[in-house]
Protein backbone atom coordinates (compact mmCIF):
# COMPACT_ATOMS: atom_id res chain seq x y z
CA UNK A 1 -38.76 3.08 11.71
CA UNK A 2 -35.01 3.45 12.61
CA UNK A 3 -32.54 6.26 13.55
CA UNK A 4 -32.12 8.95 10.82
CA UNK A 5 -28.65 9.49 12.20
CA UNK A 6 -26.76 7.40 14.80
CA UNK A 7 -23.39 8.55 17.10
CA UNK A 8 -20.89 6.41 18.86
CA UNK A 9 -20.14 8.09 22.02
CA UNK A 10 -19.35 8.53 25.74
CA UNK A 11 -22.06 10.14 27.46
CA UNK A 12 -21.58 12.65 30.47
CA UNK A 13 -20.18 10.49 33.47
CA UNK A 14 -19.72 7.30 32.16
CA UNK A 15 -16.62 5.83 30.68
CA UNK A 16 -18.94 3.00 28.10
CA UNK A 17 -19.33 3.31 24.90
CA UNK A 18 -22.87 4.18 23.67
CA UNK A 19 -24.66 3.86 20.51
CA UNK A 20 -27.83 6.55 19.98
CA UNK A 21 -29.57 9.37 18.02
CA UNK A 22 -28.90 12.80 18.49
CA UNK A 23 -31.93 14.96 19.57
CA UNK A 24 -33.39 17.38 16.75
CA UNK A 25 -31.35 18.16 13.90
CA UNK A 26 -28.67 19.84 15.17
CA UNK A 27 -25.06 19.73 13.92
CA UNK A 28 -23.23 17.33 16.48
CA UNK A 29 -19.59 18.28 15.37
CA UNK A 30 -19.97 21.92 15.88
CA UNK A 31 -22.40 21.81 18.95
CA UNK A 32 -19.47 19.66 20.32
CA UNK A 33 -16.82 22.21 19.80
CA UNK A 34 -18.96 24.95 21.27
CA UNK A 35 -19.16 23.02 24.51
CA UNK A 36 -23.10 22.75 23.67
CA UNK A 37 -25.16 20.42 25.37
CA UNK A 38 -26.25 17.97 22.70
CA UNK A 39 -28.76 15.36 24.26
CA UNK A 40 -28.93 11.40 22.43
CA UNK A 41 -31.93 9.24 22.37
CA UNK A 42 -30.19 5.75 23.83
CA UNK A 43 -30.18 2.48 21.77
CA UNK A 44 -29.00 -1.08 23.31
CA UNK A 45 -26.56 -2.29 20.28
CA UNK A 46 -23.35 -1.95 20.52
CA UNK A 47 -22.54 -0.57 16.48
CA UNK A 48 -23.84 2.05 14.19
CA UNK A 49 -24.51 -0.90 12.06
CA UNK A 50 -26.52 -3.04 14.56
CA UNK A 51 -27.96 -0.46 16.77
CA UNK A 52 -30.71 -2.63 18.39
CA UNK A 53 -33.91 -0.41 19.65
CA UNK A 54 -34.42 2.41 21.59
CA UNK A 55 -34.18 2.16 25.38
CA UNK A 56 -36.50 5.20 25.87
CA UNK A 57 -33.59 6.80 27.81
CA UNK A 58 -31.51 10.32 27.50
CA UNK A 59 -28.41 11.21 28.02
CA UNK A 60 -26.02 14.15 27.45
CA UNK A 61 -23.36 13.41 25.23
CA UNK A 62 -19.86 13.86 26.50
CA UNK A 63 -17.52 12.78 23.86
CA UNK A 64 -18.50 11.68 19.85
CA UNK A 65 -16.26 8.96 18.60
CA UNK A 66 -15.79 7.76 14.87
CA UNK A 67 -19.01 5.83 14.09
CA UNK A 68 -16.77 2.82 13.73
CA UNK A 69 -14.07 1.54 15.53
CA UNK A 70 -10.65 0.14 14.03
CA UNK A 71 -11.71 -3.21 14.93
CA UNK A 72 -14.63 -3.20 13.27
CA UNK A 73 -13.74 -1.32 9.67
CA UNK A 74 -10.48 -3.50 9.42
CA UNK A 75 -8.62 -1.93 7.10
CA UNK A 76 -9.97 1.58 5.00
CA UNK A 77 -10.55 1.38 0.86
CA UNK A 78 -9.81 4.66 -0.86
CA UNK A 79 -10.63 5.61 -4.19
CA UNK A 80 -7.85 8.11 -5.82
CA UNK A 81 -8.68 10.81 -8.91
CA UNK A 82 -12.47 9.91 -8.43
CA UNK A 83 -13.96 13.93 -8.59
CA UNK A 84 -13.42 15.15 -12.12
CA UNK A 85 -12.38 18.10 -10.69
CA UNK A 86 -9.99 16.85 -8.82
CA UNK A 87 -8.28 14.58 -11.65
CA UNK A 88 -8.06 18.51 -13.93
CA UNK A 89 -6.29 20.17 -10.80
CA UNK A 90 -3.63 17.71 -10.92
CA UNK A 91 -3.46 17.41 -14.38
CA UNK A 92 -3.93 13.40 -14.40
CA UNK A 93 -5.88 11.58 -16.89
CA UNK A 94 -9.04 11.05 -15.51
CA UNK A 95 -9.12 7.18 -14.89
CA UNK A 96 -11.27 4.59 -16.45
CA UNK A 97 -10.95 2.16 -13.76
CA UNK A 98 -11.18 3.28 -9.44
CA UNK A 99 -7.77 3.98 -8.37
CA UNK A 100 -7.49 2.09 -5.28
CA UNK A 101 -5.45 2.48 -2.10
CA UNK A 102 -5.47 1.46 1.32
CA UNK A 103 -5.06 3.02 4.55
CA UNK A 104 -4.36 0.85 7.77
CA UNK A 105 -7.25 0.57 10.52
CA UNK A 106 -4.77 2.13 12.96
CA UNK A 107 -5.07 5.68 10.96
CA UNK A 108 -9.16 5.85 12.02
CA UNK A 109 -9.48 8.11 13.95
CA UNK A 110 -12.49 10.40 16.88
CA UNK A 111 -13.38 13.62 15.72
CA UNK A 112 -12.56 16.91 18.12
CA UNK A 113 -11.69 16.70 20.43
CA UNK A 114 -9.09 13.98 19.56
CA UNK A 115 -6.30 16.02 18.03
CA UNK A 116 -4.94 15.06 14.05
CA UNK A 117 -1.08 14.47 14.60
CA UNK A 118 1.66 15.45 12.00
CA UNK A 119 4.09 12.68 12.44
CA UNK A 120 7.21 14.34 14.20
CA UNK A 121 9.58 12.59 11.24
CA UNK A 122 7.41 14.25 8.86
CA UNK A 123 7.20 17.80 10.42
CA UNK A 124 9.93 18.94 8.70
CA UNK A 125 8.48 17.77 5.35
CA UNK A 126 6.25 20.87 5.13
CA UNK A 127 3.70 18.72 3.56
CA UNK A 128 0.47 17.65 5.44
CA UNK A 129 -2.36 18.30 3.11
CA UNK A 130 -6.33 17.74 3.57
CA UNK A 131 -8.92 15.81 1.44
CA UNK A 132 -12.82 16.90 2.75
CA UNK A 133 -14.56 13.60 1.55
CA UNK A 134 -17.49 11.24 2.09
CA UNK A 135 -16.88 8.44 3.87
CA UNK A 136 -19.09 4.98 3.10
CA UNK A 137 -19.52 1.99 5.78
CA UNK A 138 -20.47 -1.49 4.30
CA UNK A 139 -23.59 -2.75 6.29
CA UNK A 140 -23.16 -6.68 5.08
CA UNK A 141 -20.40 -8.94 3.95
CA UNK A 142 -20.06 -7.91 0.36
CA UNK A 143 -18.16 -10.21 -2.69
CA UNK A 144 -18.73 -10.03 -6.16
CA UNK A 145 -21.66 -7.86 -6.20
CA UNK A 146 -23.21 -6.44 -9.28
CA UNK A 147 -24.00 -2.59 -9.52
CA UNK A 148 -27.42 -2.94 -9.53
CA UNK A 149 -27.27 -4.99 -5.87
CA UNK A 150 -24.75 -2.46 -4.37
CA UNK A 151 -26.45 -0.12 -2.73
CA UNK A 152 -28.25 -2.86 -0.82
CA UNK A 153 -25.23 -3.35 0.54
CA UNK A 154 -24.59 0.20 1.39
CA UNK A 155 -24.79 0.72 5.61
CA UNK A 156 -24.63 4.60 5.83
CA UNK A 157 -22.58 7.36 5.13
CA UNK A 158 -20.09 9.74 7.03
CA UNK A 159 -17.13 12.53 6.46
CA UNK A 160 -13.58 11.70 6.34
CA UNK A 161 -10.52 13.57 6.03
CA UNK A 162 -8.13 11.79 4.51
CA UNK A 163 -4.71 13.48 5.74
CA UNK A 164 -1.57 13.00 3.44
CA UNK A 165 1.99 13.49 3.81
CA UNK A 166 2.70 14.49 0.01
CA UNK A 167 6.96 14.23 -0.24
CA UNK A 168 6.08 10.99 1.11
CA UNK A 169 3.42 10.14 -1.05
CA UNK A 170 5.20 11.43 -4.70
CA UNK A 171 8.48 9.62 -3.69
CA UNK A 172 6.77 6.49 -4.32
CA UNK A 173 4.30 5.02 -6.91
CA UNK A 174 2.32 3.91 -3.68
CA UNK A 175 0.58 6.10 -1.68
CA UNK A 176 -0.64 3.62 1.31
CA UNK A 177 2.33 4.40 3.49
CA UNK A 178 2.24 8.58 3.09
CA UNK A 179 -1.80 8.20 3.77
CA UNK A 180 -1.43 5.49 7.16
CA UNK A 181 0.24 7.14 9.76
CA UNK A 182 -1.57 6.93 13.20
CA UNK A 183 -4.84 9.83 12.92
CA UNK A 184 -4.39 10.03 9.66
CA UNK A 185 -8.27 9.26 8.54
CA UNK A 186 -10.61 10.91 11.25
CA UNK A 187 -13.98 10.23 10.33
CA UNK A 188 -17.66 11.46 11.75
CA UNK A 189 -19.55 13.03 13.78
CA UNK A 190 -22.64 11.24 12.69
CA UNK A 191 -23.20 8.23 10.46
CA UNK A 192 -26.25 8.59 8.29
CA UNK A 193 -28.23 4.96 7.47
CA UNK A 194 -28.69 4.05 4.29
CA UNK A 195 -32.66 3.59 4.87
CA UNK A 196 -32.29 7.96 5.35
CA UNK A 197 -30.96 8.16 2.11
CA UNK A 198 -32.98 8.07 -1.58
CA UNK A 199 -30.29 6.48 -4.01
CA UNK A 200 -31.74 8.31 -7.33
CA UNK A 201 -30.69 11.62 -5.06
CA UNK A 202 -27.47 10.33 -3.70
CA UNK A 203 -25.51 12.63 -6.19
CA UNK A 204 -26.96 15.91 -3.98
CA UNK A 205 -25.01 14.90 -1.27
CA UNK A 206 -22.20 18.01 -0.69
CA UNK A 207 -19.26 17.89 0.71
CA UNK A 208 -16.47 21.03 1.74
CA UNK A 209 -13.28 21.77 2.92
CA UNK A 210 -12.88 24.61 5.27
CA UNK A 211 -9.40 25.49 6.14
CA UNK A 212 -9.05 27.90 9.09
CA UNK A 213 -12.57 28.87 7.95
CA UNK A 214 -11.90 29.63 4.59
CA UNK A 215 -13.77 27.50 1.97
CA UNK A 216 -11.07 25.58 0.13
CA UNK A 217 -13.43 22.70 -1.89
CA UNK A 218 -16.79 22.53 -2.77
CA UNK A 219 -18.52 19.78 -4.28
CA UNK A 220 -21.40 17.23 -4.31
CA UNK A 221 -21.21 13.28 -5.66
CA UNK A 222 -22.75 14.25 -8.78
CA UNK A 223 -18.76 15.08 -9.80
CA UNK A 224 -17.80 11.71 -8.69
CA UNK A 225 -16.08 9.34 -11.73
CA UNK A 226 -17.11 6.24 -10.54
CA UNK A 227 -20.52 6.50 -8.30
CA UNK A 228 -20.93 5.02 -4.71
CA UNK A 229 -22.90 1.59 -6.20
CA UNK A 230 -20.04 1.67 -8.80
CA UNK A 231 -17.32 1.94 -6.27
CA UNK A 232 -18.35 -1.03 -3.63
CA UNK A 233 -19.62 -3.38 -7.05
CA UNK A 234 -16.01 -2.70 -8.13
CA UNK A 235 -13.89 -3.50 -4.83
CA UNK A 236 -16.04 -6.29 -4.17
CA UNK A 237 -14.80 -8.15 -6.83
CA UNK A 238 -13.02 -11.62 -6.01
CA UNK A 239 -12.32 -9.69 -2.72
CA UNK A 240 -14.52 -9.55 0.44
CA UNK A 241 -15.80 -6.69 2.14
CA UNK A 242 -16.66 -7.08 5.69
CA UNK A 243 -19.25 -5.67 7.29
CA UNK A 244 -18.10 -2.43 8.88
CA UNK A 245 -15.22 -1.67 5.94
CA UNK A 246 -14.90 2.31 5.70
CA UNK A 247 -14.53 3.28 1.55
CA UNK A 248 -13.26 6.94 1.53
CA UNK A 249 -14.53 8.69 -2.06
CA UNK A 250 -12.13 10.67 -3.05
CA UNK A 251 -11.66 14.34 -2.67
CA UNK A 252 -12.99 17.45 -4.37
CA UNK A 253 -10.73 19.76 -5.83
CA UNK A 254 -8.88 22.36 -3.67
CA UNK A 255 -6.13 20.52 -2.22
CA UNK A 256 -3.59 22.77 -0.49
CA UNK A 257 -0.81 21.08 -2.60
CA UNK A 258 -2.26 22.16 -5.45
CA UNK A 259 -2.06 25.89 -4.46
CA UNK A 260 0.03 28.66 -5.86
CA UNK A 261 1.69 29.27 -2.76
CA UNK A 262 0.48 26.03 -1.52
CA UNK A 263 -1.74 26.21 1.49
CA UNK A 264 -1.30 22.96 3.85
CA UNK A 265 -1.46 22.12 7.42
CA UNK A 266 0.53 23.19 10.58
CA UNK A 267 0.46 22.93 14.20
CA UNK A 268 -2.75 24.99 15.99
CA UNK A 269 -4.74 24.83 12.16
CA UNK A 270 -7.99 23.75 12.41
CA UNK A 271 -9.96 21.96 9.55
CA UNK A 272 -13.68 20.94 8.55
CA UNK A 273 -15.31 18.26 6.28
CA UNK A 274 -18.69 19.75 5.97
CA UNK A 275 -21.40 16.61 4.73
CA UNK A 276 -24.90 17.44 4.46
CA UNK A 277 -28.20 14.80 4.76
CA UNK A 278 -27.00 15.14 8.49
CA UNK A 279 -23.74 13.89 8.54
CA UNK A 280 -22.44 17.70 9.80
CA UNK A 281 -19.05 18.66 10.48
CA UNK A 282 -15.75 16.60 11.34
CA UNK A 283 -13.37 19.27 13.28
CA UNK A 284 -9.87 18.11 12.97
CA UNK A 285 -7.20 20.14 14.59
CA UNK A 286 -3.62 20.26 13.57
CA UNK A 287 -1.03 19.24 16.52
CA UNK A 288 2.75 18.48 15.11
CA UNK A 289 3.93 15.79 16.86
CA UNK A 290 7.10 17.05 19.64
């Protein structure tokens, strides 16, 4: 049988990259930011998606990293308007195709301790938002697949935020270039395999936003327009996507933009996507760049 979660990481005093499974069930992201001693069961692969076996070895995990790198994810797939929820708060018609962006690989981002940087020529915008969402990682080339094959095609799961810059996103009918800037997509702590997940339960998957630990969204998939097998059947169409592409979901209602007075991010602010079925908690905190 194979990992029920996996980690990319550096373990204590060694600078190579590891790929392994976290002891127990505890939360990685937040025993991380405690300074907690989290101990990982060593594989030999080098990915998330090709772990290899276990070496029978244990280490002491020193630093998480995003589950992928930028390499390997190549470029990041977003879905806009795709929580009902979501598409009411904004007041948008709610879509009857995905609304589809793109993010460059250079925007992937580590979780905490690797900080999430407001651009300094967008500092003065007063506009960094948050979107807590679920985070998918194709396991196999994928091209014109049919909903039904999908979630074959499905590698595993992990949380994203995907940070915006909103004057620069509304002062253009694209958002690609407000949603790309270096940092701008951490994603983590732990990437959950497909082979842990039931598809017929994949809508009780949660996901929230906690904003200097106030709860600011709340959701599951179950809200989600178009579902995961829907999403990668739809992107795959005429269009390739390589093994290792991240798809970010789309976002819950509860955006700080959306506030009356808006609530959004600022230098020493601290924020948490929150995934259950062991994904845990992606701590991103708020440095504006000098």
């Amino acid at each position: 049988m194979g990992a029920s979660r996996l980690i990319r990481f550096l373990p204590s005093g060694s600078s190579t990259v590891r790929i392994g499974e976290p002891v127990g069930d505890i939360d990685v992201g937040l025993a991380t930011y405690a300074g907690d001693k989290v101990e990982v069961e060593l594989y030999d692969g080098e990915s998330v998606l090709d772990p290899g076996a276990k070496t029978g070895e244990k280490v002491t995990l020193d630093r998480v990293l995003a589950p992928v790198t930028q390499r390997e994810c190549g470029t990041i797939r977003c879905i806009g308007l795709n929580y009902l929820s979501h598409a009411l708060e904004v007041g948008m018609e709610v879509p009857s195709v995905p609304t589809v962006f793109f993010k460059a690989a250079q925007a992937l981002a580590d979780p905490f301790p690797a900080p999430t940087v407001i651009p300094k020529a967008f500092v003065k915008d007063d506009a960094a938002d948050y979107e807590a969402e679920v985070a998918i990682i194709i396991g196999k080339d994928a091209k014109d697949v049919s909903e039904s094959e999908a979630w074959s095609y499905l590698g595993g799961i992990t949380a994203s935020n995907d940070v915006s810059s909103r004057k620069a996103q509304f002062a253009t009918s694209q958002w690609s270039f407000s949603k790309s800037f270096d940092g701008a997509a951490p994603l983590g702590p732990v990437f959950v395999p497909r082979d842990s997940l039931e598809q017929s339960k994949i809508g009780e998957v949660t996901v929230k936003g906690i904003h200097n630990g106030n709860v600011v969204q709340s959701s599951n998939l179950n809200d989600l327009i178009f579902s995961i097998p829907k999403i990668i059947a739809f992107l795959s169409q005429g269009s390739t996507l390589p093994k290792g592409t991240v798809i970010i979901t789309g976002t819950p209602s509860g955006i700080g933009w959306s506030k009356n007075p808006k609530s959004l991010l600022h230098d020493g602010d601290e924020f948490r996507v929150e995934v259950s079925h062991g994904v845990g908690t992606l701590i991103n905190k708020i440095v504006e760049e000098k």
